[in-house]
C-alpha atoms as a PDB file:
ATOM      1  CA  UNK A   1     -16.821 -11.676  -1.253  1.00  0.00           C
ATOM      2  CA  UNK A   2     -15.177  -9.943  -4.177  1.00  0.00           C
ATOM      3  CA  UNK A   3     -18.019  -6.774  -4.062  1.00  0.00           C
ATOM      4  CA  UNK A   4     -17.150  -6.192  -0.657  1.00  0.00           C
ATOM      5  CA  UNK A   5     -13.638  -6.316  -1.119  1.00  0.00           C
ATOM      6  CA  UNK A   6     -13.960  -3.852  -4.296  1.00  0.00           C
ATOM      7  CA  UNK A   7     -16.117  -1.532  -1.838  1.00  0.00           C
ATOM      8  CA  UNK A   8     -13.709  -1.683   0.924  1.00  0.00           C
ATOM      9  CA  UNK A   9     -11.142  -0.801  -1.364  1.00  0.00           C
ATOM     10  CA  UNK A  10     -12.925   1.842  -2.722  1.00  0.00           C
ATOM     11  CA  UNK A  11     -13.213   3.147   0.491  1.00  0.00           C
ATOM     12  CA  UNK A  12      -9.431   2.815   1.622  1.00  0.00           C
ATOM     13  CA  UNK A  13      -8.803   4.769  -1.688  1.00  0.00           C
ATOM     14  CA  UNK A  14     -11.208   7.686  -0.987  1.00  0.00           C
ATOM     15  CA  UNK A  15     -10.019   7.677   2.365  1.00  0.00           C
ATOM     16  CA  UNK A  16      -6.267   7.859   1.789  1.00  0.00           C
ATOM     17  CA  UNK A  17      -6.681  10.630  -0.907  1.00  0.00           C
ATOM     18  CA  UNK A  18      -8.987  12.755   1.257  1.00  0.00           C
ATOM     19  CA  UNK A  19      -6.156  12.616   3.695  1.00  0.00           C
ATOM     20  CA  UNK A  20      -3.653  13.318   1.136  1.00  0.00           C
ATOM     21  CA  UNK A  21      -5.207  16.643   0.123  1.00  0.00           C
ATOM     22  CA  UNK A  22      -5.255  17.730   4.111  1.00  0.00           C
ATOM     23  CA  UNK A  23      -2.354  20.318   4.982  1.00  0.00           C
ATOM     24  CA  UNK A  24      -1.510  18.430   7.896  1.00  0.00           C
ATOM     25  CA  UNK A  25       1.838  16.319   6.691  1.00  0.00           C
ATOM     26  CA  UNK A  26       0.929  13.967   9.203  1.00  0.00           C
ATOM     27  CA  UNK A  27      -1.892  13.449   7.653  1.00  0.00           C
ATOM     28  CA  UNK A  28      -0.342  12.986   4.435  1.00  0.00           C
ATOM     29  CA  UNK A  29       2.056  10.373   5.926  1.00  0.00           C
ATOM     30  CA  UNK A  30      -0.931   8.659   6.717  1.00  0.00           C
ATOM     31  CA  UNK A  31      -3.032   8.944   3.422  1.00  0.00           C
ATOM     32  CA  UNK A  32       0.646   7.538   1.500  1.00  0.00           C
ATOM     33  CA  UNK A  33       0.131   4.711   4.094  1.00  0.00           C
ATOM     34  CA  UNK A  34      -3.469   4.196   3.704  1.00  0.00           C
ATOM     35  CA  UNK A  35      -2.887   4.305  -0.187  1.00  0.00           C
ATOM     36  CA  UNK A  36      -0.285   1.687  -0.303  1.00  0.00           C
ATOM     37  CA  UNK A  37      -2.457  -0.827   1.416  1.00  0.00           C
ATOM     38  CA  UNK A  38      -5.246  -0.353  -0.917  1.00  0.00           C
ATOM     39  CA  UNK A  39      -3.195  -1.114  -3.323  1.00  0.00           C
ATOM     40  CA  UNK A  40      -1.921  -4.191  -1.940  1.00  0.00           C
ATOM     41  CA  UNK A  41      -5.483  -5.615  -1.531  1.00  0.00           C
ATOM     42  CA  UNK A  42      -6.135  -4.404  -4.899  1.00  0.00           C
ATOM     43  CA  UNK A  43      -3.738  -6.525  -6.400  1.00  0.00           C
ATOM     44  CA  UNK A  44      -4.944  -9.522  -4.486  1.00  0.00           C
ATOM     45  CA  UNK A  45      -8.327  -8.955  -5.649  1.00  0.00           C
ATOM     46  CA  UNK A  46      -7.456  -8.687  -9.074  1.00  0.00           C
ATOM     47  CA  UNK A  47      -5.704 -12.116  -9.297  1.00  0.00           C
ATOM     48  CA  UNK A  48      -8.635 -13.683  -7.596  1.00  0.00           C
ATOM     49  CA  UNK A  49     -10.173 -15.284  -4.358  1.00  0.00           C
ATOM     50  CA  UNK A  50      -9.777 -18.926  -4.912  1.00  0.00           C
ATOM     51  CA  UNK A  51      -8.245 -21.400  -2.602  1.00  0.00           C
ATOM     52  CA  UNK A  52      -5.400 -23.322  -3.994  1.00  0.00           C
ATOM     53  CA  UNK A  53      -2.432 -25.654  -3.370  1.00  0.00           C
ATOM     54  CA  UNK A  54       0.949 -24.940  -3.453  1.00  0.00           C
ATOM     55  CA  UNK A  55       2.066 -24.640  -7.221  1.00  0.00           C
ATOM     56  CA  UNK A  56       4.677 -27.456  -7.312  1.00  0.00           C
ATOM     57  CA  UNK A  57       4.447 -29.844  -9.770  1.00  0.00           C
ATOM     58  CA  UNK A  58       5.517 -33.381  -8.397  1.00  0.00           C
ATOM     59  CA  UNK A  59       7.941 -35.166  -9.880  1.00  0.00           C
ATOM     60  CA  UNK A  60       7.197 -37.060 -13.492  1.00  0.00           C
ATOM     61  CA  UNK A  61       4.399 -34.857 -14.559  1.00  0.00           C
ATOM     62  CA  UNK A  62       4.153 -31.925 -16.612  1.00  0.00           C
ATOM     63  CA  UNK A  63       2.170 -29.643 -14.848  1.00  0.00           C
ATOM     64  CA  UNK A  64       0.454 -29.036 -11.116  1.00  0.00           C
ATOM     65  CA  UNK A  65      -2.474 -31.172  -9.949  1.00  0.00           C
ATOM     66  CA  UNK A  66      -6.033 -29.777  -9.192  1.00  0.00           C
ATOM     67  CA  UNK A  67      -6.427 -25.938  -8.102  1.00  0.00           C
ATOM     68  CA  UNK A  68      -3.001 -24.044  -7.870  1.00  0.00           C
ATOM     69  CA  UNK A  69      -2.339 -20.241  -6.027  1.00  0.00           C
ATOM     70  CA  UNK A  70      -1.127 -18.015  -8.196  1.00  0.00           C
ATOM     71  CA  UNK A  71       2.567 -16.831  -6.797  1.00  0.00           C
ATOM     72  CA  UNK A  72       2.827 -13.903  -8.819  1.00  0.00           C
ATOM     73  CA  UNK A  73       0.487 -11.453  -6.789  1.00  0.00           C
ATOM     74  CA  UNK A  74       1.723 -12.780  -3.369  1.00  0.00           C
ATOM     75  CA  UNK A  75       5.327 -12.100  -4.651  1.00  0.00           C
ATOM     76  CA  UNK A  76       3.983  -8.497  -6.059  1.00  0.00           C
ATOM     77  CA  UNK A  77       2.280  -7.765  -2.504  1.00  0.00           C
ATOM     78  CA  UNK A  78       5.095  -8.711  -0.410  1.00  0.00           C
ATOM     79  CA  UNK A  79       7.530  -6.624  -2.740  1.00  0.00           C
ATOM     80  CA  UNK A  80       5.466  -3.605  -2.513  1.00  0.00           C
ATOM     81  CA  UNK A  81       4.864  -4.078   1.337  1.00  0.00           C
ATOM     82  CA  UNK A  82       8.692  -3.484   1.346  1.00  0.00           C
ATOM     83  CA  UNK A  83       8.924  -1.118  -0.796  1.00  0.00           C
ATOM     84  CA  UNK A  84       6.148   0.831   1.078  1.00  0.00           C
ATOM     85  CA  UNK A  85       7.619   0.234   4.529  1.00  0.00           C
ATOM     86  CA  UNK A  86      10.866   2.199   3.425  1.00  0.00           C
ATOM     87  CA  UNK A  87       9.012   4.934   1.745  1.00  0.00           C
ATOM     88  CA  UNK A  88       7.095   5.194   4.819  1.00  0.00           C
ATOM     89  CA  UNK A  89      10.283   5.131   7.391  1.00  0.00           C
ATOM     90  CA  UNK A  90      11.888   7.868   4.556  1.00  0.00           C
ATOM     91  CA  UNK A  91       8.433   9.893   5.035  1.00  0.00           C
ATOM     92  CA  UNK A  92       8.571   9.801   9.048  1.00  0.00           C
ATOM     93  CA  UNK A  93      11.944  10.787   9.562  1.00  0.00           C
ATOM     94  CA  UNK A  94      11.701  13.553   6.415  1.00  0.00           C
ATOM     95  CA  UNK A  95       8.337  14.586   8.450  1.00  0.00           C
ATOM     96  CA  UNK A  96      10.561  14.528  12.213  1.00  0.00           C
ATOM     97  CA  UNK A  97      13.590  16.890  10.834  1.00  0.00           C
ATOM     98  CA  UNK A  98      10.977  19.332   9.232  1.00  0.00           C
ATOM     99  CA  UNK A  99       9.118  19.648  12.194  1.00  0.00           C
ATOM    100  CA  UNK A 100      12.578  20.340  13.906  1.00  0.00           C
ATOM    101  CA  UNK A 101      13.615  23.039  11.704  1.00  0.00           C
ATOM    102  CA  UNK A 102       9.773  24.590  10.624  1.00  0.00           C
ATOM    103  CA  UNK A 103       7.917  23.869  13.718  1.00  0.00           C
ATOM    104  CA  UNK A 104       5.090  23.607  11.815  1.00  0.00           C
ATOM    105  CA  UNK A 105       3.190  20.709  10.483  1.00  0.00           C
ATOM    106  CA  UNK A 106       1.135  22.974   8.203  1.00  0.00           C
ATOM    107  CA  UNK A 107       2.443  22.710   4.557  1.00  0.00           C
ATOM    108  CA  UNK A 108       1.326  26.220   4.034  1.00  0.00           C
ATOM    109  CA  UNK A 109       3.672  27.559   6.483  1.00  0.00           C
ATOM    110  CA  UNK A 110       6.724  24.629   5.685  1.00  0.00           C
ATOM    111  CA  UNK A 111       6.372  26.738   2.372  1.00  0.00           C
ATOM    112  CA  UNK A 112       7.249  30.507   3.507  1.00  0.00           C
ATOM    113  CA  UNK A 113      10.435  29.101   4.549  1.00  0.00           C
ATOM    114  CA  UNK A 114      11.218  28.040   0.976  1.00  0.00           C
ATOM    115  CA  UNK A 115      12.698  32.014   0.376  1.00  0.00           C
END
């Protein structure tokens, strides 16, 4: 499961770049959206795929019983999910008032305005 994972990250990666680079801003709304998710999935590749219990340890022992999750990716992800949600909102209403002003959506011409 983990090789098609790494290829389907890949592929979210390449994707989000290649839309990054376009001089659409849409576009590269959309590749900073595409990019962010990668990333999420990349860090829940990286701590592994394995099926665990809850890591609570009961009462009297010293540490969990059997096979635990590890917390500390799932907190990561969820953090960075909310982190990427408000860059995103930030990005589509940054995107909305340029169009209003510009009335452009090509970078190239959001940049003659500049002087």
């Amino acid at each position: 499961m983990e090789p098609l994972l790494a290829v389907a990250i890949g592929i979210l990666f390449a994707a989000a770049i290649y839309m990054m680079l376009r001089r659409s801003i849409v576009k590269l709304v959309i590749g900073l959206m595409l990019l962010s998710n990668a990333a999420n999935l990349l860090i829940f590749v990286s701590a592994g795929l394995t099926r665990g219990g809850p890591p609570l340890v009961p009462q009297g022992m010293v540490a969990p019983e059997g096979v635990v999750a590890d917390p500390l990716p799932q907190a990561l992800v969820l953090t960075a999910i909310v982190i990427a949600f408000g860059v995103l909102s930030f990005a589509v209403v940054l995107v909305r008032r340029a169009w209003e002003i510009v009335r452009a959506d090509d970078l190239d011409r959001m940049r003659d305005t500049d002087t």
